[in-house]
Structure formats: structure tokens, C-alpha cells
N, C-alpha and C. Protein backbone atom coordinates (compact mmCIF):
# COMPACT_ATOMS: atom_id res chain seq x y z
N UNK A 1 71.01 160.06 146.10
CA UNK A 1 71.09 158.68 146.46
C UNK A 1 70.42 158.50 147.82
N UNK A 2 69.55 157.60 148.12
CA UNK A 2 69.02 156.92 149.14
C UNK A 2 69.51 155.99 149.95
N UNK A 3 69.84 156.26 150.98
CA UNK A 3 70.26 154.46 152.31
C UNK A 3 69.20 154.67 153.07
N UNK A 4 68.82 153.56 153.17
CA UNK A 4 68.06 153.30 154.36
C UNK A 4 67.69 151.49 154.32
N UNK A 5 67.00 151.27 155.18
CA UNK A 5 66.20 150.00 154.64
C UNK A 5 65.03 149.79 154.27
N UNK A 6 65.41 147.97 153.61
CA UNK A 6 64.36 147.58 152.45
C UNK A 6 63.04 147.42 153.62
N UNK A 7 62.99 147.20 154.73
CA UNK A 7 61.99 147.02 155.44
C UNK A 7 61.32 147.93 155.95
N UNK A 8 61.66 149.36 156.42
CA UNK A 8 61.28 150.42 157.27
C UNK A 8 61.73 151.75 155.99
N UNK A 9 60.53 152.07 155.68
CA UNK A 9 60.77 153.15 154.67
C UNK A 9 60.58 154.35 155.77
N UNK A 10 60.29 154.55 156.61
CA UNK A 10 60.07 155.71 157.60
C UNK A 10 61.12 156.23 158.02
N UNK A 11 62.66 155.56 157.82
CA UNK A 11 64.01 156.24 157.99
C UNK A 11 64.83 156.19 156.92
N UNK A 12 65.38 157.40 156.27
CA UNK A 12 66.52 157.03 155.21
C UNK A 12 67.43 158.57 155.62
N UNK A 13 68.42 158.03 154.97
CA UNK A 13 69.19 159.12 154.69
C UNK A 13 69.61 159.44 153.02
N UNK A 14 69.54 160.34 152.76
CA UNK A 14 69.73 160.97 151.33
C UNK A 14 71.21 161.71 151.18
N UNK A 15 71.74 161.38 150.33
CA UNK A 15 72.66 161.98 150.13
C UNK A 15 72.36 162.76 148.72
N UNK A 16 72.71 164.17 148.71
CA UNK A 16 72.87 165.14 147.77
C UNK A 16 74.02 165.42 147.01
N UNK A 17 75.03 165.24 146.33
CA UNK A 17 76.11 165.70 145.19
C UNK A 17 75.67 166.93 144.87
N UNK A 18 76.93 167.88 144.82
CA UNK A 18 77.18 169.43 144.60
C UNK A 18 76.43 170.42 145.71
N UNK A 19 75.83 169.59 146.33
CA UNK A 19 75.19 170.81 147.26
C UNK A 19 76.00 171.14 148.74
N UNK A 20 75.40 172.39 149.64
CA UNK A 20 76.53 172.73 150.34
C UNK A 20 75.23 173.24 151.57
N UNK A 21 75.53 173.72 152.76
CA UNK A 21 74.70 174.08 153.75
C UNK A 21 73.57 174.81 153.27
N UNK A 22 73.22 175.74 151.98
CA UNK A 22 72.58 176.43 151.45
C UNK A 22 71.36 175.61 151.47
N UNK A 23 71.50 174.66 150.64
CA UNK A 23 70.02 173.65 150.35
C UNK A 23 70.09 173.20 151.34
N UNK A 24 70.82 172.32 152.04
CA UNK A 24 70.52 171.43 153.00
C UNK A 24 69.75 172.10 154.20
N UNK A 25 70.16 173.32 155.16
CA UNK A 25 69.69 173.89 155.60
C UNK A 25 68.47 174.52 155.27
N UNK A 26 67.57 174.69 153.85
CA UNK A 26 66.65 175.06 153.74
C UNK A 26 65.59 174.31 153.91
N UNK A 27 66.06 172.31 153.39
CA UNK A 27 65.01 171.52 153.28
C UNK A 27 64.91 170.82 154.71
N UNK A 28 65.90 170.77 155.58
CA UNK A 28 65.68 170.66 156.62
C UNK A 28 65.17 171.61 157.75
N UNK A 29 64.80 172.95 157.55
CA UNK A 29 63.86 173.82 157.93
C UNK A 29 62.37 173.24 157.43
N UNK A 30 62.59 172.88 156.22
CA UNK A 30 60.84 172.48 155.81
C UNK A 30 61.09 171.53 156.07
N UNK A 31 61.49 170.32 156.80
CA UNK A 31 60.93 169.09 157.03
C UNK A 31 60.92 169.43 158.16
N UNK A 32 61.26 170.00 158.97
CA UNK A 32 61.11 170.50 160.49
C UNK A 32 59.44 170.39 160.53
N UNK A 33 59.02 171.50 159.50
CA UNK A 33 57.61 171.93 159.67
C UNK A 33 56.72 170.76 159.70
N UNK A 34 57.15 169.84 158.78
CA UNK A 34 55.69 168.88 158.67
C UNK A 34 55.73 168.19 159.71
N UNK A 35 54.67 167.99 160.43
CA UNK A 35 54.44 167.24 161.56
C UNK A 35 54.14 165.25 161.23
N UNK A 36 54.59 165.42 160.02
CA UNK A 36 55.01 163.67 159.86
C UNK A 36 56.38 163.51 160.16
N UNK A 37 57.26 164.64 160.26
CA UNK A 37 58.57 164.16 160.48
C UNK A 37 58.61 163.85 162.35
N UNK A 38 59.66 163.12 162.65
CA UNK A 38 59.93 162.99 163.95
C UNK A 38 61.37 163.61 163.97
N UNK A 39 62.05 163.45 163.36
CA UNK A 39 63.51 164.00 163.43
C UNK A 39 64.24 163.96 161.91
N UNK A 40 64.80 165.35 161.96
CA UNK A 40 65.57 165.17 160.93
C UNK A 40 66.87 166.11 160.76
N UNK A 41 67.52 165.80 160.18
CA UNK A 41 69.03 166.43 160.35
C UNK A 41 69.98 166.51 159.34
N UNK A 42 71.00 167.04 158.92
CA UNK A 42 72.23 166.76 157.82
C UNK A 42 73.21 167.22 158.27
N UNK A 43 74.45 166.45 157.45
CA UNK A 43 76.00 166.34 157.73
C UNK A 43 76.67 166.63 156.75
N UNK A 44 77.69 167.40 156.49
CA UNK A 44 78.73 167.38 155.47
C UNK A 44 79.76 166.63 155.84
N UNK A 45 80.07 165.65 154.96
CA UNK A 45 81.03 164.54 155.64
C UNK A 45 82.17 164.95 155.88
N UNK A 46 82.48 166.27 155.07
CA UNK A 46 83.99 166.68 154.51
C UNK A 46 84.17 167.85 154.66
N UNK A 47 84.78 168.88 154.94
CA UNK A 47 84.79 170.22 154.46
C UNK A 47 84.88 170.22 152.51
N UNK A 48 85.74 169.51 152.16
CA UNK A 48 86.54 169.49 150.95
C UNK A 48 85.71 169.01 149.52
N UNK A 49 84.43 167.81 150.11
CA UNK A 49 83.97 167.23 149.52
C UNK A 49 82.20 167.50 149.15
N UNK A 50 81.82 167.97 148.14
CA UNK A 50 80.48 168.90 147.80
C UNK A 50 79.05 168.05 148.06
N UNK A 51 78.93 167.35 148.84
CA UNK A 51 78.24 166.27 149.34
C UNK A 51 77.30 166.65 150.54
N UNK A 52 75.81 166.62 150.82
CA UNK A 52 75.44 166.98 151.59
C UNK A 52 74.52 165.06 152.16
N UNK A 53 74.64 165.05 153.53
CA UNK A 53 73.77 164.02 153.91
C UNK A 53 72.48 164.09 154.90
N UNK A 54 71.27 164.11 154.39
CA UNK A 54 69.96 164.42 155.03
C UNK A 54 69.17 163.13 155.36
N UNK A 55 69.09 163.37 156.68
CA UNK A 55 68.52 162.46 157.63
C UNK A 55 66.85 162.57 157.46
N UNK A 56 66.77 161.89 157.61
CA UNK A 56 64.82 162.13 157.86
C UNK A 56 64.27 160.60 158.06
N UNK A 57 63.48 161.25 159.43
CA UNK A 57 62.76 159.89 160.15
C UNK A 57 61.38 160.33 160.24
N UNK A 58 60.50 159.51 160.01
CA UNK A 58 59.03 160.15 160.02
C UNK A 58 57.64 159.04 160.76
N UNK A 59 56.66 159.74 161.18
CA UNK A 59 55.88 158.96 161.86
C UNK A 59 55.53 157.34 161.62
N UNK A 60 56.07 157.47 160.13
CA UNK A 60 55.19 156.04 159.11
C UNK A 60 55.00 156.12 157.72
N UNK A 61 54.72 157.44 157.35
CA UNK A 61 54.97 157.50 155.72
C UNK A 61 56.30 157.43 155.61
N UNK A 62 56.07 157.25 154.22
CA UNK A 62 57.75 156.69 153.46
C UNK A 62 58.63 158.10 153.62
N UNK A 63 59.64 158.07 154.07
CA UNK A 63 60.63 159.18 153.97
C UNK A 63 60.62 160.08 152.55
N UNK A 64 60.97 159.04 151.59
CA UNK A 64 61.04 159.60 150.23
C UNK A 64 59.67 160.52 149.98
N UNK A 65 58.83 160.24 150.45
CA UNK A 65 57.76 160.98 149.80
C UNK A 65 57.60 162.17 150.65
N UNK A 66 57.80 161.92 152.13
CA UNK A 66 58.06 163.53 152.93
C UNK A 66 59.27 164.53 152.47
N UNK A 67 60.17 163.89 151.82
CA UNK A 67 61.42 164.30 151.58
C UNK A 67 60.88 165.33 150.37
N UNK A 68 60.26 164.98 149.48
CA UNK A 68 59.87 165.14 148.03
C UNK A 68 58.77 165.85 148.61
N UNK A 69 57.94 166.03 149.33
CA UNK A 69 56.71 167.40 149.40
C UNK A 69 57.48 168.20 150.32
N UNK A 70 58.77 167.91 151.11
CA UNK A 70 59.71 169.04 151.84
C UNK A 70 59.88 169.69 150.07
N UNK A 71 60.69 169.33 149.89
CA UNK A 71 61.02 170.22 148.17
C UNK A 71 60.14 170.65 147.41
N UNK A 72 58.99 170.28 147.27
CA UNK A 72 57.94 170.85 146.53
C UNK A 72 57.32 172.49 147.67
N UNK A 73 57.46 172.06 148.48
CA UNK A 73 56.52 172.84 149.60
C UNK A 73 58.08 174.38 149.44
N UNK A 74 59.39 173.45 149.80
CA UNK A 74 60.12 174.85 149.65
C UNK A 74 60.55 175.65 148.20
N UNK A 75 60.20 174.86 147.02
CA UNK A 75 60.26 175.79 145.99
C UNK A 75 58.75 176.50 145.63
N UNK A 76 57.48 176.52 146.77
CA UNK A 76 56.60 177.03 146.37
C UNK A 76 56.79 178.61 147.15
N UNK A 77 57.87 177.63 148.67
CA UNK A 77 58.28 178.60 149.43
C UNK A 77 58.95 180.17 148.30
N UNK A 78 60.26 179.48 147.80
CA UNK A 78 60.74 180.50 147.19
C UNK A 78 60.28 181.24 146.16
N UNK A 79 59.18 180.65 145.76
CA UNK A 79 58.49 181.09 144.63
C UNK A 79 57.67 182.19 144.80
N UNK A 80 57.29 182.15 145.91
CA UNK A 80 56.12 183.29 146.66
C UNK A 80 57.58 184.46 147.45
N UNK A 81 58.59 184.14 147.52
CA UNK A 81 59.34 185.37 148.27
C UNK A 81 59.92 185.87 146.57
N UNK A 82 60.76 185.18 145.89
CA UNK A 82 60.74 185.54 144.58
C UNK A 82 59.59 186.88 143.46
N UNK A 83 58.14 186.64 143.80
CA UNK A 83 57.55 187.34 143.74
C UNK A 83 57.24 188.50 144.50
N UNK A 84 56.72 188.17 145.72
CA UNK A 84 56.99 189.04 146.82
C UNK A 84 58.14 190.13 146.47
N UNK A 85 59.36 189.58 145.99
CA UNK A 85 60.57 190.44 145.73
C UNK A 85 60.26 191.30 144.59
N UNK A 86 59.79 190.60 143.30
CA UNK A 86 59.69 191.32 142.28
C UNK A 86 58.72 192.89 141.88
N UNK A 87 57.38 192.62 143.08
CA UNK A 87 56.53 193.39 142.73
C UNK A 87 57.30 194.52 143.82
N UNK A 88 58.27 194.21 144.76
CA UNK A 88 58.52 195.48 145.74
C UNK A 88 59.58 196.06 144.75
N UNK A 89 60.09 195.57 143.73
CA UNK A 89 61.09 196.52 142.93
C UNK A 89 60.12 197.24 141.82
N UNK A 90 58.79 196.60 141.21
CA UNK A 90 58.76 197.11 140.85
C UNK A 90 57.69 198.28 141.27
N UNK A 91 57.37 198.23 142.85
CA UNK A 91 56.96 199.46 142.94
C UNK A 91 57.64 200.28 143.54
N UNK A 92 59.25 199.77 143.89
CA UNK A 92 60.21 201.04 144.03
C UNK A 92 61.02 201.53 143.02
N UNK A 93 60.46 201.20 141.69
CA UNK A 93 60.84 201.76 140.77
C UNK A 93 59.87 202.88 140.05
N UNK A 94 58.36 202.39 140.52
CA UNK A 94 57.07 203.46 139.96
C UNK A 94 57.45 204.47 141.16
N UNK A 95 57.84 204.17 142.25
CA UNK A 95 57.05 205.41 143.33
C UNK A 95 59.03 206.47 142.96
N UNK A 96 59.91 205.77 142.44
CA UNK A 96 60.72 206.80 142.44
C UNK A 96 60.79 207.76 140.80
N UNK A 97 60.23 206.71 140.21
CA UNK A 97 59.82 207.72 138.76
C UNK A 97 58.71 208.78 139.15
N UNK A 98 58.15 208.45 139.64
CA UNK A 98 57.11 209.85 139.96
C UNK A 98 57.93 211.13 141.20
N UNK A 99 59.00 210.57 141.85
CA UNK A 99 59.30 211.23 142.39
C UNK A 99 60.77 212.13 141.35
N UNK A 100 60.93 211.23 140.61
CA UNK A 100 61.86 211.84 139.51
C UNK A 100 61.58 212.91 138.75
N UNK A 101 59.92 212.65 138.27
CA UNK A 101 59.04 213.40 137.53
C UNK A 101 58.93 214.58 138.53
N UNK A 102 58.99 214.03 139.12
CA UNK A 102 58.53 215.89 140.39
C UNK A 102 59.67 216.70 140.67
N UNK A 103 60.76 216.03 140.63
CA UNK A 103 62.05 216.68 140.85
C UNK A 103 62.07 217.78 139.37
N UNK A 104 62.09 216.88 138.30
CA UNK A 104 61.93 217.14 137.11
C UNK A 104 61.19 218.82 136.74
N UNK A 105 60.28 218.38 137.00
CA UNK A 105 58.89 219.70 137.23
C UNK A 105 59.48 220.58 138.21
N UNK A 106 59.88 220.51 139.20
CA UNK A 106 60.46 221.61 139.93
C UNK A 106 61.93 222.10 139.23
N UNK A 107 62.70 221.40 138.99
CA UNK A 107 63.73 221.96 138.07
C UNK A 107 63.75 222.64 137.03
N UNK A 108 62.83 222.38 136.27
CA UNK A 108 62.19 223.22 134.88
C UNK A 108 61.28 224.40 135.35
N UNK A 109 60.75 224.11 136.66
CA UNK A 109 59.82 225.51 136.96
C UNK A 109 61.08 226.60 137.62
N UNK A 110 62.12 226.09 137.78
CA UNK A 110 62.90 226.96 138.90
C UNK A 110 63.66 227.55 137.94
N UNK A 111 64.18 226.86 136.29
CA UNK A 111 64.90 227.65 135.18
C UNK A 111 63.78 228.66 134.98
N UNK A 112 62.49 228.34 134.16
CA UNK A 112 61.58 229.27 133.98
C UNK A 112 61.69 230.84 134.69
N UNK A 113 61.79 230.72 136.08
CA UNK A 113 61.69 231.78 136.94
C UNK A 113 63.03 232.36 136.51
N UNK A 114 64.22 231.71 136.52
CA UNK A 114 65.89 232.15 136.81
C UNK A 114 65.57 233.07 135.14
N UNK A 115 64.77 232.80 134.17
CA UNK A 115 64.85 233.53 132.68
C UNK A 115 63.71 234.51 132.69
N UNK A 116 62.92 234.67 133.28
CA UNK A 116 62.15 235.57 133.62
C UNK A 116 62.64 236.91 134.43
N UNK A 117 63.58 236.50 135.69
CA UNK A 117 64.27 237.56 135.77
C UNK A 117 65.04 238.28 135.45
């Protein structure tokens, strides 16, 4: 949900349902960044109540639309650490199979010897 006014789209406040410092704190890190914002901020009105409220004031473009490339910009964010994440498992999963394989090879070379003697 949106408040602000019908005259000055450059300030609103947004309110979020079900969300908690998690999001709010993320999209207000990325509206930090864009240098159309002038200030921006959020409140939980309640401890009790799952409601987040995000401030955003901006040079002159419409809030809503800085608000909306803050969210686009941070799920491209997570999208690139998401990956980032995936390819480091899966090369700590290749570099410990080869080290498995070597354990492997030395264990079978060390029976070899123990039946030889």
C-alpha cells in the first residue's frame, strides 16, 4: 500500500504486510545507493504486528518507480550472490572428490603393500 500525495509523487511511504527487518533493511540499503533518492528510511509500527513502513523521498522522479528499480536492482542483487554461492559449492564439491579419489588411491595402494608382505 502507498500514502503519500496526489500532488508530489517524489515522497511516499509504502507500507509492506508480512514482512519484517529482513526485506526492509535490504531495500532500504538499495535505495540508499541510487543517487535519485534524498532520504529514505523504515519503521515497524509494532513489535507484534508483521507490517513494515518504507519511507522514500527522491530528487523528482516518482517514488514508486525508484521504489520498484530499488527491488528490481536488489533481486538482481541476490541473484548474482545466489550464483556466486552455487558455483563455490560446486567447486567445493569437485576439488574434494578428487581429494577423496586420492585418499582412495592411497588406501588401496597401502592394502596392496600390507598383502604383499
Amino acid at each position: 500500500m502507498e500514502h503519500g500525495s496526489f500532488t508530489d509523487n517524489s515522497a511516499a511511504t509504502f507500507s509492506l504486510t508480512d514482512e519484517d527487518h529482513t526485506i526492509a533493511n535490504a531495500v532500504r540499503f538499495t535505495l540508499n545507493q541510487d543517487p535519485r533518492v534524498t532520504f529514505c528510511g523504515y519503521s515497524i509500527p509494532h513489535p507484534s504486528e508483521a507490517r513494515v513502513n518504507i519511507r522514500v523521498q527522491t530528487t523528482g522522479d516518482p517514488a514508486r518507480e525508484v521504489l520498484k528499480d530499488a527491488c528490481q536492482n536488489l533481486m538482481l542483487m541476490c541473484r548474482h550472490v545466489r550464483c556466486t554461492f552455487d558455483k563455490a559449492v560446486e567447486h567445493f564439491k569437485a576439488s574434494n572428490a578428487v581429494k577423496a579419489l586420492k585418499i582412495d588411491s592411497q588406501d588401496s595402494s597401502g592394502d596392496d603393500s600390507e598383502e604383499s608382505e
